[in-house]
PDB file of N, CA and C in Angstrom:
ATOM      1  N   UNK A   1      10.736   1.256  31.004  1.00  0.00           N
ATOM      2  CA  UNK A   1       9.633   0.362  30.664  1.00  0.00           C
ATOM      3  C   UNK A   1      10.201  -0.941  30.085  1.00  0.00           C
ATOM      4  N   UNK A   2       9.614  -2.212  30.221  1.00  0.00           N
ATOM      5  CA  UNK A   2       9.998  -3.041  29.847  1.00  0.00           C
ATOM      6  C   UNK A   2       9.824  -3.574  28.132  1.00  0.00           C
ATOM      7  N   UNK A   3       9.929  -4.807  27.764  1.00  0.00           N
ATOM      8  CA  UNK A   3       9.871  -5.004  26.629  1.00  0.00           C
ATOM      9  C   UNK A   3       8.467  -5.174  26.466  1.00  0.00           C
ATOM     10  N   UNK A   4       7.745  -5.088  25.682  1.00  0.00           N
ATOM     11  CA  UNK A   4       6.557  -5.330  25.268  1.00  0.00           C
ATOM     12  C   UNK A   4       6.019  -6.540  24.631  1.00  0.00           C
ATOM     13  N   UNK A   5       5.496  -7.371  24.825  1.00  0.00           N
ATOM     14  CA  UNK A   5       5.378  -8.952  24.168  1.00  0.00           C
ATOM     15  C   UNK A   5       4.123  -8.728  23.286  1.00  0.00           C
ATOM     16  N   UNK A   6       3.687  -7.782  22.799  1.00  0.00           N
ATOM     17  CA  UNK A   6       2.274  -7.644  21.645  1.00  0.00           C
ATOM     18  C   UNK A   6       3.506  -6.416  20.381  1.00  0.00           C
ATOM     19  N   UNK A   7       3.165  -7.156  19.221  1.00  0.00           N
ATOM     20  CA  UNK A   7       3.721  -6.579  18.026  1.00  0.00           C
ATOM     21  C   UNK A   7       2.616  -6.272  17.195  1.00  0.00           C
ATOM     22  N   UNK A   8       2.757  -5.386  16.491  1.00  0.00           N
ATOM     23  CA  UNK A   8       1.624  -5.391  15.537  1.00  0.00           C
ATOM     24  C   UNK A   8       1.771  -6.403  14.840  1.00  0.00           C
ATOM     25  N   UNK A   9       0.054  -6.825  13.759  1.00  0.00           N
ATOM     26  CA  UNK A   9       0.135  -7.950  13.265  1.00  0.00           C
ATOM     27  C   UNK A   9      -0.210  -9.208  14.071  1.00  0.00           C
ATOM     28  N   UNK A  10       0.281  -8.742  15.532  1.00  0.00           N
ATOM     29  CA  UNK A  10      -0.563 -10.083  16.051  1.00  0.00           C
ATOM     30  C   UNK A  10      -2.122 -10.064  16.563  1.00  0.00           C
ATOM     31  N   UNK A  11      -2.109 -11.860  16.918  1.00  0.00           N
ATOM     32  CA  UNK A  11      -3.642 -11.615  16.957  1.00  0.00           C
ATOM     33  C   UNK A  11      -3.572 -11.975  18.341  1.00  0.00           C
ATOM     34  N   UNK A  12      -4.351 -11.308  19.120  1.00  0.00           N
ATOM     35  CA  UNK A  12      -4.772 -11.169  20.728  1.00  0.00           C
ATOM     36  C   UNK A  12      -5.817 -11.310  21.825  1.00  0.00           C
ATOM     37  N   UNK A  13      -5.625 -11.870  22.255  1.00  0.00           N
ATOM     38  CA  UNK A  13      -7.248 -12.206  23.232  1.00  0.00           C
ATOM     39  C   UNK A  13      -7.462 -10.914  24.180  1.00  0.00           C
ATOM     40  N   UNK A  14      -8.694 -10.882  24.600  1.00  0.00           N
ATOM     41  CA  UNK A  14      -8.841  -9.825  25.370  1.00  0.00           C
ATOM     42  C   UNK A  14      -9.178 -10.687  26.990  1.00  0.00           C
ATOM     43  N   UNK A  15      -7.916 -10.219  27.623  1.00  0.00           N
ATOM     44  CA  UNK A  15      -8.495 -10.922  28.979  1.00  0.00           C
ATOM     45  C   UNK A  15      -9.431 -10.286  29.955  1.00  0.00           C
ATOM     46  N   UNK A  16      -9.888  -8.999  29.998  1.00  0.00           N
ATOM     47  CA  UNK A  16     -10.507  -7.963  30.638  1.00  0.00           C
ATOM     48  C   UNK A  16     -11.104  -6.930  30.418  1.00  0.00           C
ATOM     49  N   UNK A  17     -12.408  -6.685  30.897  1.00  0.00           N
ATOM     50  CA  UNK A  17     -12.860  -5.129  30.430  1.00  0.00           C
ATOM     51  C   UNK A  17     -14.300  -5.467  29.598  1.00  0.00           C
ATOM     52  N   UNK A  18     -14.513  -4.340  29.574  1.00  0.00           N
ATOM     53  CA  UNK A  18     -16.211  -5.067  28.698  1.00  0.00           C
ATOM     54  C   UNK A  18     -16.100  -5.745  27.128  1.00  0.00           C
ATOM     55  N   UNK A  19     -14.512  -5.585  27.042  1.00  0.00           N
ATOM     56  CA  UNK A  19     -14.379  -6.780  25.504  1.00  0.00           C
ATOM     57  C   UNK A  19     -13.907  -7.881  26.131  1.00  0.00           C
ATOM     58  N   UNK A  20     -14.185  -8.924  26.545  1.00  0.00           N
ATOM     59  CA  UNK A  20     -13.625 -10.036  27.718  1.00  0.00           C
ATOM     60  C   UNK A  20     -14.023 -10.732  26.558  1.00  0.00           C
ATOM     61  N   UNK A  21     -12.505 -11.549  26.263  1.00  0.00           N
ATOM     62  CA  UNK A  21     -13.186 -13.116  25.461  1.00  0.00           C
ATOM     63  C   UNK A  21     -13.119 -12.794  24.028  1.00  0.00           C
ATOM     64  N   UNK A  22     -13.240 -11.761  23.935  1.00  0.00           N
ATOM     65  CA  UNK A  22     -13.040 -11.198  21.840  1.00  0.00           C
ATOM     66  C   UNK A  22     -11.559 -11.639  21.207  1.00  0.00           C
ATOM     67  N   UNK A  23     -11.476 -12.070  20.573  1.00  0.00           N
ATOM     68  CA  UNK A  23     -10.001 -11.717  19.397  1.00  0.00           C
ATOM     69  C   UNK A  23     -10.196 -10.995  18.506  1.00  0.00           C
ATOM     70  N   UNK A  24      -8.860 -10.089  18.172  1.00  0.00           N
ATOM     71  CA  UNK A  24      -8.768  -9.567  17.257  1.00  0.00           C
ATOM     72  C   UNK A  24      -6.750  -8.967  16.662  1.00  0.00           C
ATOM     73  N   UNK A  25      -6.697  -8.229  16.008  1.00  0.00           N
ATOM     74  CA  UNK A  25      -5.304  -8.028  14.991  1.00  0.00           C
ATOM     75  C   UNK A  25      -5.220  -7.245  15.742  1.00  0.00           C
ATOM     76  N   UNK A  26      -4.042  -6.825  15.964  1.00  0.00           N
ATOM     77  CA  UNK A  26      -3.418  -5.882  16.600  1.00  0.00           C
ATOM     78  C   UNK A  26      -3.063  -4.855  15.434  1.00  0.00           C
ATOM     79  N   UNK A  27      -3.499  -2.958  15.067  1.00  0.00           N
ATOM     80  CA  UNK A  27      -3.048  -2.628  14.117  1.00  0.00           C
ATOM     81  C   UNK A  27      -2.165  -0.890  14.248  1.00  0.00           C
ATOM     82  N   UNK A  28      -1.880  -1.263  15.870  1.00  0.00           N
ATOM     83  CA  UNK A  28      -0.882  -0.183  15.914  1.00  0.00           C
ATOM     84  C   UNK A  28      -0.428  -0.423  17.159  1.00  0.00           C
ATOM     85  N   UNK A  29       0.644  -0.408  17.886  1.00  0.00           N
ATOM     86  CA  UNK A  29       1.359  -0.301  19.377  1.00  0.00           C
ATOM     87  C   UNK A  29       1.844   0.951  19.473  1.00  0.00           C
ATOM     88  N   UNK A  30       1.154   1.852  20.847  1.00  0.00           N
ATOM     89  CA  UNK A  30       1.495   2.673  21.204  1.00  0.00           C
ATOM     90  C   UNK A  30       2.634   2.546  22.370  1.00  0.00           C
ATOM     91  N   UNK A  31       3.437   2.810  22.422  1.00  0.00           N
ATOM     92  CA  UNK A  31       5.080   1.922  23.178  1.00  0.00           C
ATOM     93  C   UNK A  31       5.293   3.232  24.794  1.00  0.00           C
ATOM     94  N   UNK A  32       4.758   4.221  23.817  1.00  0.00           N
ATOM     95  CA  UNK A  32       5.118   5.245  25.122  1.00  0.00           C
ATOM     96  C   UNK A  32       3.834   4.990  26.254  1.00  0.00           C
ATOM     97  N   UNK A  33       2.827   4.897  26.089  1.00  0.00           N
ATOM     98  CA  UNK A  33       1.663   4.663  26.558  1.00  0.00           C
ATOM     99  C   UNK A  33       1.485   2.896  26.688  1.00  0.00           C
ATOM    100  N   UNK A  34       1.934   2.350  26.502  1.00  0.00           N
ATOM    101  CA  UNK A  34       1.719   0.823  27.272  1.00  0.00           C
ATOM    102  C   UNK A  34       0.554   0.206  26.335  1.00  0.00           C
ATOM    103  N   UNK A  35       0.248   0.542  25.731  1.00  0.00           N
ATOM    104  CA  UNK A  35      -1.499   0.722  24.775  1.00  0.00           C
ATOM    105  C   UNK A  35      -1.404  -0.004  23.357  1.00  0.00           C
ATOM    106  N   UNK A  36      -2.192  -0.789  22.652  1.00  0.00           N
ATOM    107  CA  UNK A  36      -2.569  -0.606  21.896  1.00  0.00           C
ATOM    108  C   UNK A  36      -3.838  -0.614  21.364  1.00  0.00           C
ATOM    109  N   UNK A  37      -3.918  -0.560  19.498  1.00  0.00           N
ATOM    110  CA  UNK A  37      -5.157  -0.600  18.796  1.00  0.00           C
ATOM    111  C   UNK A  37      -5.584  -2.001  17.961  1.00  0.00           C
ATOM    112  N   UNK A  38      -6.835  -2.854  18.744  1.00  0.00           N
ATOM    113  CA  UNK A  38      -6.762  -3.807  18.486  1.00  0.00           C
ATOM    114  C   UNK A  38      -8.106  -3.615  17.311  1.00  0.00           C
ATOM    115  N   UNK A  39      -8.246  -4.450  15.997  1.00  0.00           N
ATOM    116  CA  UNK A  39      -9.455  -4.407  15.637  1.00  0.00           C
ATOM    117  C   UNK A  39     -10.699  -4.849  15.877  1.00  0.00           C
ATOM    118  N   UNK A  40     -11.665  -3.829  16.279  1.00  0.00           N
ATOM    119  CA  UNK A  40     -12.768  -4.703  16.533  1.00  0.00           C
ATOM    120  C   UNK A  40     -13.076  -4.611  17.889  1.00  0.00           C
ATOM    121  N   UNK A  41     -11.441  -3.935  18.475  1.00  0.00           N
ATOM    122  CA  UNK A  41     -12.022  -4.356  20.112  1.00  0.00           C
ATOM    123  C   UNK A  41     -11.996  -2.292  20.987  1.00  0.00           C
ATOM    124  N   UNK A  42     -12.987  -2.513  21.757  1.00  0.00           N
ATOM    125  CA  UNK A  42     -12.870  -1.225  22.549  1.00  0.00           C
ATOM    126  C   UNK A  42     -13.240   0.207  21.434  1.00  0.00           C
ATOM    127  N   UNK A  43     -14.617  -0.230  20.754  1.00  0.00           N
ATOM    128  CA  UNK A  43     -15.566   0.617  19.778  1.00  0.00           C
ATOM    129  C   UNK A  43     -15.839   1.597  20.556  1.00  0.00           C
ATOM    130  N   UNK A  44     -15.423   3.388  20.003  1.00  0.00           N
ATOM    131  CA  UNK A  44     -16.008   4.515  20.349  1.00  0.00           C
ATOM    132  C   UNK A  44     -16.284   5.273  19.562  1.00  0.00           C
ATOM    133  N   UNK A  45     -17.163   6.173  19.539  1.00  0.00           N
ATOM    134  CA  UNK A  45     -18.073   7.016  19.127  1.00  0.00           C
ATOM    135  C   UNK A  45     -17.268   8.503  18.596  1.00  0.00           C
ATOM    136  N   UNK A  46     -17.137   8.973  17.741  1.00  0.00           N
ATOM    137  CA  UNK A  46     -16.573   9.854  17.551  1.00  0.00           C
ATOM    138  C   UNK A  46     -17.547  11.162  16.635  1.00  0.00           C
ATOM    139  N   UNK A  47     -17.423  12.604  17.068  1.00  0.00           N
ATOM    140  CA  UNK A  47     -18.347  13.156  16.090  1.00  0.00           C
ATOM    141  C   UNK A  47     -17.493  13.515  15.040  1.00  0.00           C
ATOM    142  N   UNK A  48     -17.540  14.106  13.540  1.00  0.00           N
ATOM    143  CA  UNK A  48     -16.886  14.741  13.017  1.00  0.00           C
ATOM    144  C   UNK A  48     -17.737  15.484  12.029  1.00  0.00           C
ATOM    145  N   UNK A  49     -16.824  16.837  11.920  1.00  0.00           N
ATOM    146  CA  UNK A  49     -17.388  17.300  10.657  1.00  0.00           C
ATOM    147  C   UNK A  49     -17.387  17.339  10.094  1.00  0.00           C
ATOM    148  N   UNK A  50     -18.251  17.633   8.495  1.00  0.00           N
ATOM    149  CA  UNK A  50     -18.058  17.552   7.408  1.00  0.00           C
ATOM    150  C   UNK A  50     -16.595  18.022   6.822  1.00  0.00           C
ATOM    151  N   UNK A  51     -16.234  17.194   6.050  1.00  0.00           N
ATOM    152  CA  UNK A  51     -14.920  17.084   5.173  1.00  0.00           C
ATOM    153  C   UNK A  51     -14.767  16.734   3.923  1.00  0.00           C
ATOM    154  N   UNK A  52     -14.009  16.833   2.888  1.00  0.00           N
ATOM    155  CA  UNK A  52     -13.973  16.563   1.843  1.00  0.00           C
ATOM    156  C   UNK A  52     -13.993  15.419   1.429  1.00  0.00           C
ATOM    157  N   UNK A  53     -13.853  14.416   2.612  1.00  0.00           N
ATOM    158  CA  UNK A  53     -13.664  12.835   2.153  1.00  0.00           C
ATOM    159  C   UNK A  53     -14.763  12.544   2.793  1.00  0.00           C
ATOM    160  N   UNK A  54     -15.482  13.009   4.196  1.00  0.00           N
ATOM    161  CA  UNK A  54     -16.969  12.851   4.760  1.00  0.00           C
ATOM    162  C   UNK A  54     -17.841  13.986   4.464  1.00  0.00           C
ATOM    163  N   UNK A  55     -18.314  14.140   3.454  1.00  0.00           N
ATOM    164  CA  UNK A  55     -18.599  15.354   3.288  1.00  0.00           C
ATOM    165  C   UNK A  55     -20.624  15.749   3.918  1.00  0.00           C
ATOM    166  N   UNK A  56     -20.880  14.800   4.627  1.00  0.00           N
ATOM    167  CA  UNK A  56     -22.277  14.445   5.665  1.00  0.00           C
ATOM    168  C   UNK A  56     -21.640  15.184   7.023  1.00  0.00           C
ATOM    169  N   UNK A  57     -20.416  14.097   7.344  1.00  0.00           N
ATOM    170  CA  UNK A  57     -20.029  14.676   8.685  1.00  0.00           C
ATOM    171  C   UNK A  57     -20.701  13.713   9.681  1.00  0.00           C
ATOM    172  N   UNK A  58     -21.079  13.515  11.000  1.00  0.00           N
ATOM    173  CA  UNK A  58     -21.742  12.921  11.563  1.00  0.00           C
ATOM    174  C   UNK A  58     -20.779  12.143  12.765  1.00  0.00           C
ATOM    175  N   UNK A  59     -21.704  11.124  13.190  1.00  0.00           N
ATOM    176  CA  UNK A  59     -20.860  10.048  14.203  1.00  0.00           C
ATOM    177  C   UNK A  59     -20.274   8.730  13.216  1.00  0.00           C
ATOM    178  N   UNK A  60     -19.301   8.566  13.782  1.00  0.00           N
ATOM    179  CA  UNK A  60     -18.389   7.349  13.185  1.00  0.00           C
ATOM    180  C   UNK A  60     -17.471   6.533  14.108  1.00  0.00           C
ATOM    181  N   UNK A  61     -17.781   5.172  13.955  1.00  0.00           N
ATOM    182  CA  UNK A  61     -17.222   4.603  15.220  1.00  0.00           C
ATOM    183  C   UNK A  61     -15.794   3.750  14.714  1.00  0.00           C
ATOM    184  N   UNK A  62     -14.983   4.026  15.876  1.00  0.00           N
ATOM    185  CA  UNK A  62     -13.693   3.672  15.684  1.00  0.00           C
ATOM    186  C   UNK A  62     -12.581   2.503  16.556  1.00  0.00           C
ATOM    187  N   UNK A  63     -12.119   2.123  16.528  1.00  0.00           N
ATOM    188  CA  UNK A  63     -11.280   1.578  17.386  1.00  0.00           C
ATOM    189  C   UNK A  63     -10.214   2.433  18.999  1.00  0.00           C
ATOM    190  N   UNK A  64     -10.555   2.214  20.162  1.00  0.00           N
ATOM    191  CA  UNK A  64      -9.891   3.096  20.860  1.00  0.00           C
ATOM    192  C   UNK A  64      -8.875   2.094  21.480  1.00  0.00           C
ATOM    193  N   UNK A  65      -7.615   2.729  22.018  1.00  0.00           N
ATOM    194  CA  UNK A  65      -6.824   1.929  22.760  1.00  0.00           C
ATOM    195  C   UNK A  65      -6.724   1.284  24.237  1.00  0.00           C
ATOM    196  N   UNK A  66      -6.430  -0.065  24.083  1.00  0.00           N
ATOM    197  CA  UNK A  66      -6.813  -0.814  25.355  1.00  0.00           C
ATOM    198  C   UNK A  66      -4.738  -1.111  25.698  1.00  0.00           C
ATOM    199  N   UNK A  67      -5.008  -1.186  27.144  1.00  0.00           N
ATOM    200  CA  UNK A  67      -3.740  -0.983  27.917  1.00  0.00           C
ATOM    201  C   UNK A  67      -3.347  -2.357  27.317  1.00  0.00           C
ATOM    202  N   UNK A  68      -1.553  -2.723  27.226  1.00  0.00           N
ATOM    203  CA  UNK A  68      -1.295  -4.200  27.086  1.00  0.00           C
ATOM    204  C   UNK A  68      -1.761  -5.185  27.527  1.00  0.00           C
ATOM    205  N   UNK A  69      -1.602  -4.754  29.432  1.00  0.00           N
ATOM    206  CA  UNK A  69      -1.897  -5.459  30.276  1.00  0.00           C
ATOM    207  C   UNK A  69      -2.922  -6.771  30.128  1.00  0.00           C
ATOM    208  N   UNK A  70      -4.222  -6.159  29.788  1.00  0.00           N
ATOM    209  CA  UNK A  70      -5.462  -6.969  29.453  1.00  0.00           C
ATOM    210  C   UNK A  70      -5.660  -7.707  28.101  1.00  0.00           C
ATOM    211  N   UNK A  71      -4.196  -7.852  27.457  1.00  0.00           N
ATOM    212  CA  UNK A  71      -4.150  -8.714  25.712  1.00  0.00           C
ATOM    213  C   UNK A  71      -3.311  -9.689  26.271  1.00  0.00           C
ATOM    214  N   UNK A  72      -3.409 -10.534  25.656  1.00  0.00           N
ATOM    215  CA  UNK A  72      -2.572 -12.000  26.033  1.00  0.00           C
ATOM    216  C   UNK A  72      -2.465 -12.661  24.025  1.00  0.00           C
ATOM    217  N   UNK A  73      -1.314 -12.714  23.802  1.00  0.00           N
ATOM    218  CA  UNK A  73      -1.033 -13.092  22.239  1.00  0.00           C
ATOM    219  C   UNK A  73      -1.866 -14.965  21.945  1.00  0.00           C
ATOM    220  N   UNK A  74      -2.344 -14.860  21.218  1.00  0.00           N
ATOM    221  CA  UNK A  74      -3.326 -16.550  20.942  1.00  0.00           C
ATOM    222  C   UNK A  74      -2.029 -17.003  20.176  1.00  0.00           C
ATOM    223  N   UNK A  75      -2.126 -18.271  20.624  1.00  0.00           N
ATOM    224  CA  UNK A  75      -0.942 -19.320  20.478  1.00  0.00           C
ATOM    225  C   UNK A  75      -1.149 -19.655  18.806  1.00  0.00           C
ATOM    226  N   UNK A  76       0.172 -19.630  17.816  1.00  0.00           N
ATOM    227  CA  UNK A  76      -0.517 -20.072  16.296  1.00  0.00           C
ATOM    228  C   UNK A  76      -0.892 -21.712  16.518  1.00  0.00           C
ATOM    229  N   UNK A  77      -0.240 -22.521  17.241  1.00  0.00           N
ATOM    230  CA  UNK A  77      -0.834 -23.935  17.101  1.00  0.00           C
ATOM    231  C   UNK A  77      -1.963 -24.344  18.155  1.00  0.00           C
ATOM    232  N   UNK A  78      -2.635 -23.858  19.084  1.00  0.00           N
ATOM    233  CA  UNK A  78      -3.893 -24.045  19.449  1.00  0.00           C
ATOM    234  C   UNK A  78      -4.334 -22.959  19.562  1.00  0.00           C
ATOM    235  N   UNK A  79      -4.522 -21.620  19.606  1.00  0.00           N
ATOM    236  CA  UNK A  79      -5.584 -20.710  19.243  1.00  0.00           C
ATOM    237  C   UNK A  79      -5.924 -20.383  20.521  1.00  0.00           C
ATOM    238  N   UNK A  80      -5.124 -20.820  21.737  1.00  0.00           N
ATOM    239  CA  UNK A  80      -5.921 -20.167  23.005  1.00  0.00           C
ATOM    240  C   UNK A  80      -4.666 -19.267  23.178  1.00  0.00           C
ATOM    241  N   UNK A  81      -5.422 -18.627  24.220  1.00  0.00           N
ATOM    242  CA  UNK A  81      -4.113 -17.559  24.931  1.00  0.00           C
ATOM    243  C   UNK A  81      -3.390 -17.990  25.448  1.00  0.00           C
ATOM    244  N   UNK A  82      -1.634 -17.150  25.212  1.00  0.00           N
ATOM    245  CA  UNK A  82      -0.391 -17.625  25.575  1.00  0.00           C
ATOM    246  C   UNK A  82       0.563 -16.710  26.514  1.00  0.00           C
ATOM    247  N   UNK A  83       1.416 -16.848  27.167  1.00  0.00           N
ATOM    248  CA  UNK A  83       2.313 -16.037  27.589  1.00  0.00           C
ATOM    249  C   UNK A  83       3.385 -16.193  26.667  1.00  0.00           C
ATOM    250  N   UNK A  84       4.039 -14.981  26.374  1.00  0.00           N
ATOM    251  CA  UNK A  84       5.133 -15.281  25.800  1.00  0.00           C
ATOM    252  C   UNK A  84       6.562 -14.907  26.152  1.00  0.00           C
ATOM    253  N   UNK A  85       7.463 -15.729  25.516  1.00  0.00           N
ATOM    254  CA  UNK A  85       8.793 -15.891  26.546  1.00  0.00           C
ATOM    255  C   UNK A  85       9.554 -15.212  24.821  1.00  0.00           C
ATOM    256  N   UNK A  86      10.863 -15.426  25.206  1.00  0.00           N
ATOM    257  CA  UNK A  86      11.925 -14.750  24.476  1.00  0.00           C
ATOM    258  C   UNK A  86      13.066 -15.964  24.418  1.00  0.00           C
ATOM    259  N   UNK A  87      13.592 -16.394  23.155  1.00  0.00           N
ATOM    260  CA  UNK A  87      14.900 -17.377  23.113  1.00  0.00           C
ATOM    261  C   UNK A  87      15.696 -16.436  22.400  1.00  0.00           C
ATOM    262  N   UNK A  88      17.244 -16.717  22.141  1.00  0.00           N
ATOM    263  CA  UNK A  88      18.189 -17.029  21.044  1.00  0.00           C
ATOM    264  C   UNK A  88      17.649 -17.905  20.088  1.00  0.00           C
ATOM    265  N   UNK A  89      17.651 -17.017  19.082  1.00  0.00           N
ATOM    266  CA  UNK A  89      17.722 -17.747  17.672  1.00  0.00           C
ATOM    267  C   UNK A  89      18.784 -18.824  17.537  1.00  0.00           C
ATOM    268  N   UNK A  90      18.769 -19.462  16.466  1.00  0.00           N
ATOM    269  CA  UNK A  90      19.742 -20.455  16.214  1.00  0.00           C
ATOM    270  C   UNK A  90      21.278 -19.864  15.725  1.00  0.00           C
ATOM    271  N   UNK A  91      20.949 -18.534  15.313  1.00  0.00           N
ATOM    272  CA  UNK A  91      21.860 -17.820  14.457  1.00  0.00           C
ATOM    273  C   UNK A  91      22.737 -17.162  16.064  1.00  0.00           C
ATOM    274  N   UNK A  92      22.110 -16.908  17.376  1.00  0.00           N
ATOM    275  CA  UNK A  92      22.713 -16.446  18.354  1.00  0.00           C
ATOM    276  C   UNK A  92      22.699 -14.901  18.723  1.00  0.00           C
ATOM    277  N   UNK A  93      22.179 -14.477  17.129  1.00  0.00           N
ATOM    278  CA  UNK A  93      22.430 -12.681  17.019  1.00  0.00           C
ATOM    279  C   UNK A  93      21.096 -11.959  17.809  1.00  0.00           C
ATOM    280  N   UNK A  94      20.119 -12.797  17.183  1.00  0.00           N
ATOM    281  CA  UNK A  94      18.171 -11.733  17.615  1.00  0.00           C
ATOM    282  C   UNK A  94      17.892 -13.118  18.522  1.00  0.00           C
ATOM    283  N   UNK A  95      16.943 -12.587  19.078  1.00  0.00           N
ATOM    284  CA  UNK A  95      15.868 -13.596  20.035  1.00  0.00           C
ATOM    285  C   UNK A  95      14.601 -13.389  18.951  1.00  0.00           C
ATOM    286  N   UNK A  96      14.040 -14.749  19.250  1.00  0.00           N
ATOM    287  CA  UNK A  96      12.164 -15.138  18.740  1.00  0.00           C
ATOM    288  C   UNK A  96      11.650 -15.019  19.712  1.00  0.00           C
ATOM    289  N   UNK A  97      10.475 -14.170  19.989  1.00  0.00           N
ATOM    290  CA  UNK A  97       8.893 -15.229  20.625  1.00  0.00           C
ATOM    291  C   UNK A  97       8.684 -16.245  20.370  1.00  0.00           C
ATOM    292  N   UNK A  98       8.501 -16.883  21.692  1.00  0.00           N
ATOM    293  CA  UNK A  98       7.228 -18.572  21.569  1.00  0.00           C
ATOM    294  C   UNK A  98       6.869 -18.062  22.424  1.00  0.00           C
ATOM    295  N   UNK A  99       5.419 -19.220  22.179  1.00  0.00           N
ATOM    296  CA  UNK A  99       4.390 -19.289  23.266  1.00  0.00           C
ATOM    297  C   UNK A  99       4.907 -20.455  24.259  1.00  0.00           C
ATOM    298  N   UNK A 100       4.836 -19.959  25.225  1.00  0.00           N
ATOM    299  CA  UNK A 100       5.184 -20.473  26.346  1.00  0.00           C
ATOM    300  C   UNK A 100       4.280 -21.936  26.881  1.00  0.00           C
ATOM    301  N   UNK A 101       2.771 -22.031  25.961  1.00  0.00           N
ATOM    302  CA  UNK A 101       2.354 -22.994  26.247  1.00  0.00           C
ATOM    303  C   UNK A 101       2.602 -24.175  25.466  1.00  0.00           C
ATOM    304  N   UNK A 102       2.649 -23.687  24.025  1.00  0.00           N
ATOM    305  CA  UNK A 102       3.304 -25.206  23.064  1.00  0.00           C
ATOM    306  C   UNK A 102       4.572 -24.991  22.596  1.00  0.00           C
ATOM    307  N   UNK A 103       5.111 -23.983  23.005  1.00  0.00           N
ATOM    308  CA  UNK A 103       7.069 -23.573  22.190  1.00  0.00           C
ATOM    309  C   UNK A 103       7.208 -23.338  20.604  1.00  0.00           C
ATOM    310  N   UNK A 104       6.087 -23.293  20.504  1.00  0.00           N
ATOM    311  CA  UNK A 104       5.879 -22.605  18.479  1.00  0.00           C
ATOM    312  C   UNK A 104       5.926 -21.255  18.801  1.00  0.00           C
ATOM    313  N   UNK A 105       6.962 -21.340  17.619  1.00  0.00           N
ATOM    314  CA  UNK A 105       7.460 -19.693  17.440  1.00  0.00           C
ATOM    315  C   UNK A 105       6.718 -19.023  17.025  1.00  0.00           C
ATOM    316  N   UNK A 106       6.422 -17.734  17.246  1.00  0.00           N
ATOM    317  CA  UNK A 106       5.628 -16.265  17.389  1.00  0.00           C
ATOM    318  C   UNK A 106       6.549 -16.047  16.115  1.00  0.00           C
ATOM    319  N   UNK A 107       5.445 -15.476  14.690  1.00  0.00           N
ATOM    320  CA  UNK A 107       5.909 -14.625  13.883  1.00  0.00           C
ATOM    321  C   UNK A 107       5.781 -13.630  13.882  1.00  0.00           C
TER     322      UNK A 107
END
Protein backbone atom coordinates (compact mmCIF):
# COMPACT_ATOMS: atom_id res chain seq x y z
CA UNK A 1 0.00 0.00 0.00
CA UNK A 2 1.15 3.27 -0.60
CA UNK A 3 1.83 6.27 1.59
CA UNK A 4 -1.15 7.85 2.83
CA UNK A 5 -1.42 11.79 2.46
CA UNK A 6 -4.39 12.29 5.40
CA UNK A 7 -2.75 12.35 9.10
CA UNK A 8 -4.72 12.71 11.92
CA UNK A 9 -5.36 16.21 13.06
CA UNK A 10 -5.95 17.25 9.69
CA UNK A 11 -8.74 19.01 8.36
CA UNK A 12 -10.40 17.46 5.11
CA UNK A 13 -12.90 18.04 2.49
CA UNK A 14 -15.20 15.48 1.52
CA UNK A 15 -15.09 15.03 -2.24
CA UNK A 16 -17.86 12.23 -2.53
CA UNK A 17 -20.69 10.33 -1.14
CA UNK A 18 -23.74 11.71 0.59
CA UNK A 19 -21.22 14.01 2.79
CA UNK A 20 -20.10 15.92 -0.55
CA UNK A 21 -18.76 19.43 0.29
CA UNK A 22 -18.56 19.03 4.37
CA UNK A 23 -15.20 19.69 6.30
CA UNK A 24 -14.17 18.27 9.07
CA UNK A 25 -10.84 16.92 11.64
CA UNK A 26 -9.65 13.95 10.93
CA UNK A 27 -9.64 11.87 14.48
CA UNK A 28 -8.26 8.49 13.71
CA UNK A 29 -6.49 6.77 10.40
CA UNK A 30 -7.19 3.39 9.89
CA UNK A 31 -3.81 2.48 7.65
CA UNK A 32 -4.69 -1.24 7.17
CA UNK A 33 -8.10 -0.44 5.75
CA UNK A 34 -7.36 2.73 3.58
CA UNK A 35 -10.15 4.51 5.95
CA UNK A 36 -10.56 7.03 8.11
CA UNK A 37 -12.69 8.80 11.05
CA UNK A 38 -13.55 12.17 10.13
CA UNK A 39 -15.69 14.41 12.61
CA UNK A 40 -18.96 15.12 11.79
CA UNK A 41 -18.75 13.30 8.61
CA UNK A 42 -20.52 9.78 7.63
CA UNK A 43 -23.16 9.80 11.00
CA UNK A 44 -24.46 6.20 12.02
CA UNK A 45 -26.82 4.90 14.20
CA UNK A 46 -25.75 2.59 16.71
CA UNK A 47 -27.96 0.59 19.41
CA UNK A 48 -26.48 -0.02 22.80
CA UNK A 49 -27.20 -1.32 26.00
CA UNK A 50 -27.50 -0.17 29.10
CA UNK A 51 -24.07 0.35 30.86
CA UNK A 52 -22.63 1.84 33.69
CA UNK A 53 -21.61 4.99 31.93
CA UNK A 54 -25.15 4.78 29.65
CA UNK A 55 -27.06 3.47 32.05
CA UNK A 56 -30.74 4.27 29.64
CA UNK A 57 -28.98 2.40 26.87
CA UNK A 58 -30.65 3.30 23.60
CA UNK A 59 -29.53 4.68 20.01
CA UNK A 60 -26.46 6.90 19.80
CA UNK A 61 -25.02 8.32 16.81
CA UNK A 62 -21.46 8.15 15.89
CA UNK A 63 -18.90 8.82 13.42
CA UNK A 64 -18.29 5.83 10.78
CA UNK A 65 -15.31 5.44 8.46
CA UNK A 66 -15.07 6.93 5.00
CA UNK A 67 -12.37 5.39 2.47
CA UNK A 68 -9.24 8.01 1.88
CA UNK A 69 -9.96 8.09 -1.52
CA UNK A 70 -13.01 10.59 -1.23
CA UNK A 71 -10.92 13.25 1.47
CA UNK A 72 -8.75 15.70 -0.17
CA UNK A 73 -6.56 17.74 2.83
CA UNK A 74 -7.92 21.87 2.75
CA UNK A 75 -4.99 23.96 2.00
CA UNK A 76 -3.90 26.10 5.54
CA UNK A 77 -3.52 29.34 3.29
CA UNK A 78 -6.76 29.28 1.20
CA UNK A 79 -9.06 26.77 2.76
CA UNK A 80 -9.96 24.95 -0.48
CA UNK A 81 -8.98 21.46 -1.29
CA UNK A 82 -5.43 20.40 -2.04
CA UNK A 83 -3.38 17.59 -3.36
CA UNK A 84 -0.57 16.91 -1.52
CA UNK A 85 3.01 16.31 -2.57
CA UNK A 86 6.08 15.33 -0.33
CA UNK A 87 9.67 17.49 -0.22
CA UNK A 88 13.05 17.17 1.70
CA UNK A 89 13.17 19.19 4.54
CA UNK A 90 15.86 21.69 4.74
CA UNK A 91 17.60 19.48 7.32
CA UNK A 92 17.66 16.59 4.25
CA UNK A 93 16.79 13.78 6.96
CA UNK A 94 12.38 13.71 6.94
CA UNK A 95 10.22 15.02 4.06
CA UNK A 96 7.10 17.76 4.78
CA UNK A 97 3.71 17.91 3.13
CA UNK A 98 2.66 20.95 1.00
CA UNK A 99 -0.16 21.63 -0.74
CA UNK A 100 0.47 21.35 -4.06
CA UNK A 101 -1.76 24.32 -4.86
CA UNK A 102 0.01 27.27 -2.84
CA UNK A 103 3.45 25.24 -1.53
CA UNK A 104 2.56 26.04 2.31
CA UNK A 105 3.63 23.45 4.35
CA UNK A 106 1.16 20.82 5.81
CA UNK A 107 1.53 20.60 9.66
Amino acid sequence: MSKLHIKKGDTVYVNSGEDKGKTGRVLKVLVKEGRALVEGINMVSKSTKPNAKNPQGGIVKQEAAIHISNLNVVDPKTGKPTRVGRKESSDGRTFVRYAKKSGEEIK
